[in-house]
N, C-alpha and C. Protein backbone atom coordinates (compact mmCIF):
# COMPACT_ATOMS: atom_id res chain seq x y z
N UNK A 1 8.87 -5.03 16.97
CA UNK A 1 8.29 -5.43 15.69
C UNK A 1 9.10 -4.77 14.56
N UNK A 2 9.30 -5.43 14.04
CA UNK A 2 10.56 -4.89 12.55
C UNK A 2 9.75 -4.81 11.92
N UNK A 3 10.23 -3.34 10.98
CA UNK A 3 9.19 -2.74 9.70
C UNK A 3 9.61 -3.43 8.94
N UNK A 4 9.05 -3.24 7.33
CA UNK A 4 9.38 -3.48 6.20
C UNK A 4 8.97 -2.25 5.19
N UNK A 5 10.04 -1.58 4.81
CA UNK A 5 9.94 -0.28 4.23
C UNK A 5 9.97 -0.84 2.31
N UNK A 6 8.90 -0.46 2.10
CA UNK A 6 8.55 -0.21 0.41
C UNK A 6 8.18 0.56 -0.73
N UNK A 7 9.46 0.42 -1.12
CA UNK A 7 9.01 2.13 -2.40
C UNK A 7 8.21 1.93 -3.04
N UNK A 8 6.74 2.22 -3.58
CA UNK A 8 5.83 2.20 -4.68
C UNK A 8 6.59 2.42 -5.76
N UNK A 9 6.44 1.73 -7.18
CA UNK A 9 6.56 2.66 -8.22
C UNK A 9 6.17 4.09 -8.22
N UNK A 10 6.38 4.69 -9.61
CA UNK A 10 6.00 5.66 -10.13
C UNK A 10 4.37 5.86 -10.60
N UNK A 11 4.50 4.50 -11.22
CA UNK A 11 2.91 4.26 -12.12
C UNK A 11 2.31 3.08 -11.66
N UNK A 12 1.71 3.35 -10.29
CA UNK A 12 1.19 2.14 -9.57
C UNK A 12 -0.15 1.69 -9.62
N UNK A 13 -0.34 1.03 -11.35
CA UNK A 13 -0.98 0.34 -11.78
C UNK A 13 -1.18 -1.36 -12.19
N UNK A 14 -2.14 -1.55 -12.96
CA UNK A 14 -2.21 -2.84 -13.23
C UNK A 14 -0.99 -3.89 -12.78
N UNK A 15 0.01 -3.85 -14.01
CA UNK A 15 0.89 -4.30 -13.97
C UNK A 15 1.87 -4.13 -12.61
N UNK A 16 2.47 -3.43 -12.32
CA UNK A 16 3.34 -3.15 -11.37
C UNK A 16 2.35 -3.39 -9.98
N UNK A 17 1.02 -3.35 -9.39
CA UNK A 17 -0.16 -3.36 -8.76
C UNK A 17 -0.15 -5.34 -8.17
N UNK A 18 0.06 -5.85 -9.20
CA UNK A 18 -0.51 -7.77 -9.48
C UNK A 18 0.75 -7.59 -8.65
N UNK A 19 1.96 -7.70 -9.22
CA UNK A 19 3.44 -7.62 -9.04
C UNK A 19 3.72 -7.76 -7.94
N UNK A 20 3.23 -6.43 -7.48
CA UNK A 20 3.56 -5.67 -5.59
C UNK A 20 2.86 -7.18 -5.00
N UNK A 21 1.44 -7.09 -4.91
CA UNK A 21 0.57 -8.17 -4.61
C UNK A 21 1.59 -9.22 -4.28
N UNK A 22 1.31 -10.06 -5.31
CA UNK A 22 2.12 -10.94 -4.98
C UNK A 22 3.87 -10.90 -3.71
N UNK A 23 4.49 -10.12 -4.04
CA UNK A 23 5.42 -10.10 -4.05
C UNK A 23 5.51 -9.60 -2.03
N UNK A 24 4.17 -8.64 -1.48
CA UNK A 24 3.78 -8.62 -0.53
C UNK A 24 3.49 -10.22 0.29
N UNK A 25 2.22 -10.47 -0.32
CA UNK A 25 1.87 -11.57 -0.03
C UNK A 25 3.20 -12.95 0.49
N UNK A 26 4.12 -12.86 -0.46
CA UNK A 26 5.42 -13.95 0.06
C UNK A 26 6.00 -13.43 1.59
N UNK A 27 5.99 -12.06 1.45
CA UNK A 27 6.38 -11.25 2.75
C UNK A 27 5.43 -12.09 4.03
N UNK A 28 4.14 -11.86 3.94
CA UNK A 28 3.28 -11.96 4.88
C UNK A 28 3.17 -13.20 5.09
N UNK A 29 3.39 -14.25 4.02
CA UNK A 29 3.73 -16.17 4.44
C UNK A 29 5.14 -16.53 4.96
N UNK A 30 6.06 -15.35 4.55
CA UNK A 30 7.47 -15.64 5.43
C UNK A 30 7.21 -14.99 7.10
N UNK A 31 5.97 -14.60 7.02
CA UNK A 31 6.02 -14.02 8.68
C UNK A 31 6.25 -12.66 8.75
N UNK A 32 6.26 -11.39 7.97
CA UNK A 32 6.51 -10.27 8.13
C UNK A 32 4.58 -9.86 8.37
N UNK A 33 4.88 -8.79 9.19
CA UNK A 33 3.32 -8.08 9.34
C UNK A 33 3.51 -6.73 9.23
N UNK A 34 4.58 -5.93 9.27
CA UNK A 34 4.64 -4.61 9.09
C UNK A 34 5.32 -4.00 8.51
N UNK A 35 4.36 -3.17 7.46
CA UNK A 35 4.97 -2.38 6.40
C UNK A 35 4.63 -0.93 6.19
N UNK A 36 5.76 -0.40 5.90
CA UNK A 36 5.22 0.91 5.65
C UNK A 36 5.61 1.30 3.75
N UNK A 37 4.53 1.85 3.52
CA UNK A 37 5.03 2.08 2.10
C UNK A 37 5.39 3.51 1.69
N UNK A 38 6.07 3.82 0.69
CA UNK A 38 6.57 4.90 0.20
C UNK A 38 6.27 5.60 -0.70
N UNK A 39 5.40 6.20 -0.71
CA UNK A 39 5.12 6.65 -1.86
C UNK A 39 5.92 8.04 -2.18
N UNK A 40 6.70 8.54 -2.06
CA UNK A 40 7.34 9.28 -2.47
C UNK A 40 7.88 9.32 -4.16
N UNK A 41 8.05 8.52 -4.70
CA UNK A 41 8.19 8.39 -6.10
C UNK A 41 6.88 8.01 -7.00
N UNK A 42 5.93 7.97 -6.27
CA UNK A 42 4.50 7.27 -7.10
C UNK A 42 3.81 8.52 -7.60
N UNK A 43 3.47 8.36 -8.68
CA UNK A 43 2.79 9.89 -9.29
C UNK A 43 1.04 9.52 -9.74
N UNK A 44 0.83 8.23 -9.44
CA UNK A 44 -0.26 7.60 -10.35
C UNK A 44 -0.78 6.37 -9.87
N UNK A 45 -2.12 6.34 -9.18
CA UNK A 45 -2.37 5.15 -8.70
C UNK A 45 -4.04 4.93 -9.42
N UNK A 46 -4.18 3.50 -10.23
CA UNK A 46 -5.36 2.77 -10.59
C UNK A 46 -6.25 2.06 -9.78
N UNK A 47 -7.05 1.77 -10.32
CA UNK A 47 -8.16 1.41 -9.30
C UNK A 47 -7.95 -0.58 -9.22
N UNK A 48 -7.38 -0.29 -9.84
CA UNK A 48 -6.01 -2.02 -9.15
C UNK A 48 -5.34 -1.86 -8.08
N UNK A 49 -4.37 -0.83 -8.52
CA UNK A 49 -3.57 -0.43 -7.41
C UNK A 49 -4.17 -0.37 -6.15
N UNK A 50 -5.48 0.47 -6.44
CA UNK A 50 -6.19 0.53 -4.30
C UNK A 50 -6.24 -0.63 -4.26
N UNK A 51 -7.20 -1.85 -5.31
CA UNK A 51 -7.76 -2.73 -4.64
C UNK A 51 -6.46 -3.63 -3.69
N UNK A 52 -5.58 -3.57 -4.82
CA UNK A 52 -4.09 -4.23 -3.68
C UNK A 52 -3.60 -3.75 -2.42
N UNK A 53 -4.02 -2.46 -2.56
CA UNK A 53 -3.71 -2.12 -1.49
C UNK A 53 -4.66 -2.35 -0.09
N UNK A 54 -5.94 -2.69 -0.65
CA UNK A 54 -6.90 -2.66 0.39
C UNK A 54 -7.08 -4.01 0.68
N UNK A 55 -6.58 -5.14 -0.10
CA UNK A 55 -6.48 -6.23 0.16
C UNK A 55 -5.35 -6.72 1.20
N UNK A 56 -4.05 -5.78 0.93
CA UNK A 56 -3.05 -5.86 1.85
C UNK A 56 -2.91 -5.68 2.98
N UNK A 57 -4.08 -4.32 3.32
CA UNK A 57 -4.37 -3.75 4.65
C UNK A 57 -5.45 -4.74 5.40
N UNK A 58 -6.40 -5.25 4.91
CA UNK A 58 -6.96 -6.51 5.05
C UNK A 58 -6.42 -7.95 5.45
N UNK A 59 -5.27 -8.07 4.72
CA UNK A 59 -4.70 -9.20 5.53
C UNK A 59 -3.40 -8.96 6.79
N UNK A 60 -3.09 -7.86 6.11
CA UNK A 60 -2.38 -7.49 7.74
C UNK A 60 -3.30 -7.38 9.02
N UNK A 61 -4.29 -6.77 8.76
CA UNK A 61 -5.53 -6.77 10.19
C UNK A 61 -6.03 -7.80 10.55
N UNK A 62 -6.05 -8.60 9.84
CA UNK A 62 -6.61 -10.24 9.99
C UNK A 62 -5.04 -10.71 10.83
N UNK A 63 -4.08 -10.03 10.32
CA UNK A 63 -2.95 -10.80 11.35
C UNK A 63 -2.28 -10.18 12.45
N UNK A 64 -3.05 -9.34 12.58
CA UNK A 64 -2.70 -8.32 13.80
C UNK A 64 -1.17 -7.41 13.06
N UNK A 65 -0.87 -7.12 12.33
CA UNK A 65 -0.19 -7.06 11.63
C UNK A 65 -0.76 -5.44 11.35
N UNK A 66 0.31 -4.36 10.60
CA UNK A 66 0.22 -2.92 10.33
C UNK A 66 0.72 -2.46 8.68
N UNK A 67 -0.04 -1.53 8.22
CA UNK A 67 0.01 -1.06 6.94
C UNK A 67 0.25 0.15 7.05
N UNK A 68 1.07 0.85 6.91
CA UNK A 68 1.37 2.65 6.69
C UNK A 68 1.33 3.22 5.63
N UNK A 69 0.97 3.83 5.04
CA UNK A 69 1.55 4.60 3.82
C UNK A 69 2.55 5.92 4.32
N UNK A 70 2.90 6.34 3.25
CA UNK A 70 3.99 7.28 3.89
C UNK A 70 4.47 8.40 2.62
N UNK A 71 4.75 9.65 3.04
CA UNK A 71 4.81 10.56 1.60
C UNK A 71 4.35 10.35 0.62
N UNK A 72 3.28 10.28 0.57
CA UNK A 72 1.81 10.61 -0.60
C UNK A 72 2.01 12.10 -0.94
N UNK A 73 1.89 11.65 -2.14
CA UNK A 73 2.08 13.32 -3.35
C UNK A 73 0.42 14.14 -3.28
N UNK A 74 0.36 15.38 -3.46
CA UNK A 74 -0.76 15.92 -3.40
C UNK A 74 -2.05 15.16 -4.11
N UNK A 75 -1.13 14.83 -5.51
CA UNK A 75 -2.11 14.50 -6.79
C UNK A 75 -2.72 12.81 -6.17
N UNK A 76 -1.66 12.45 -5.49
CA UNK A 76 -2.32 11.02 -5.45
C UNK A 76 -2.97 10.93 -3.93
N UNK A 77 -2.92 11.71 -2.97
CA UNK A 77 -3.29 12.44 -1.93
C UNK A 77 -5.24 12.65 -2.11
N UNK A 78 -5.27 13.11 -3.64
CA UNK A 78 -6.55 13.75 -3.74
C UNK A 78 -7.47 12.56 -4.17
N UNK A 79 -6.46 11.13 -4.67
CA UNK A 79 -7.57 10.32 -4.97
C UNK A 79 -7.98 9.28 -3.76
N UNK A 80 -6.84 9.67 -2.38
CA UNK A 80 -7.11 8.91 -1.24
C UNK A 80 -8.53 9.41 -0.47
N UNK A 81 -8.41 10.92 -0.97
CA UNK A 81 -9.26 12.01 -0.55
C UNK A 81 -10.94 11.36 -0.86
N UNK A 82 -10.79 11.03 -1.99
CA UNK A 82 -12.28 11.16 -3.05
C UNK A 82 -12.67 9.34 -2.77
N UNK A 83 -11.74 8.72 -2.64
CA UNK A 83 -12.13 7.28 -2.46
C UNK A 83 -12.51 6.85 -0.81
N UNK A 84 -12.69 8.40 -0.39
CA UNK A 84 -12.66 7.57 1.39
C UNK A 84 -11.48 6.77 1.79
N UNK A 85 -10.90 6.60 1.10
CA UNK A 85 -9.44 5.05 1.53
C UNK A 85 -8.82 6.10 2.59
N UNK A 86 -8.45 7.42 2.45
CA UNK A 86 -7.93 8.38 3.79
C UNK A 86 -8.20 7.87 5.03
N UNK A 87 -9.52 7.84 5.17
CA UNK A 87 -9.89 7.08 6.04
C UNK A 87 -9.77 5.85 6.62
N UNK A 88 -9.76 4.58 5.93
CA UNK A 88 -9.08 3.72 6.00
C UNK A 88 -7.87 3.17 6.11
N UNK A 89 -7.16 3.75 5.41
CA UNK A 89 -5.59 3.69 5.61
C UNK A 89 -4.65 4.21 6.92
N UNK A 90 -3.88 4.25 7.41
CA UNK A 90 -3.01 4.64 8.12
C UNK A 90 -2.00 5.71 7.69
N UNK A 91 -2.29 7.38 7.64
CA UNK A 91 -1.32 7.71 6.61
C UNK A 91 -0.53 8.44 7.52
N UNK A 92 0.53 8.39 7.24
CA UNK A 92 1.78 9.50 7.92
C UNK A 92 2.79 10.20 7.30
């Protein structure tokens, strides 16, 4: 199964959030199911941002398909913490 490795922005909100969305979504109609994302450069995530993200992890599971996150910063670490999404997510 071939990954698909993705850097988050910095400020992974609204705007940049719709963006990813979409831009995932073409991934997952060309046939890709596994991604791991990067957060290593992301300093800032909105409550857009989860919902994309939880929508993403949602349709990958519906396709048997995998979602990773990957180097999460403390600060954005603490809002995976407080939203339960820790739990939900796949983090490594």
């Amino acid at each position: 199964m071939d990954k698909r490795d993705i850097i988050i922005s910095k400020d992974f909100s609204v705007d940049d959030a719709t963006e990813f969305r979409e831009k995932v979504y073409q991934l997952i109609n060309n046939g890709e199911r596994y991604f791991v994302l990067d957060f290593s450069k992301c300093e800032f995530v909105d409550s857009t941002g989860l919902g994309v993200l939880v929508s993403i992890h949602k349709k990958c599971l519906e396709l048997n398909g995998r979602l990773l996150l990957s180097k999460i910063n403390k600060e954005v670490m603490r809002l995976f913490n407080l939203t339960r999404l820790d739990q939900v997510f796949e983090i490594i």
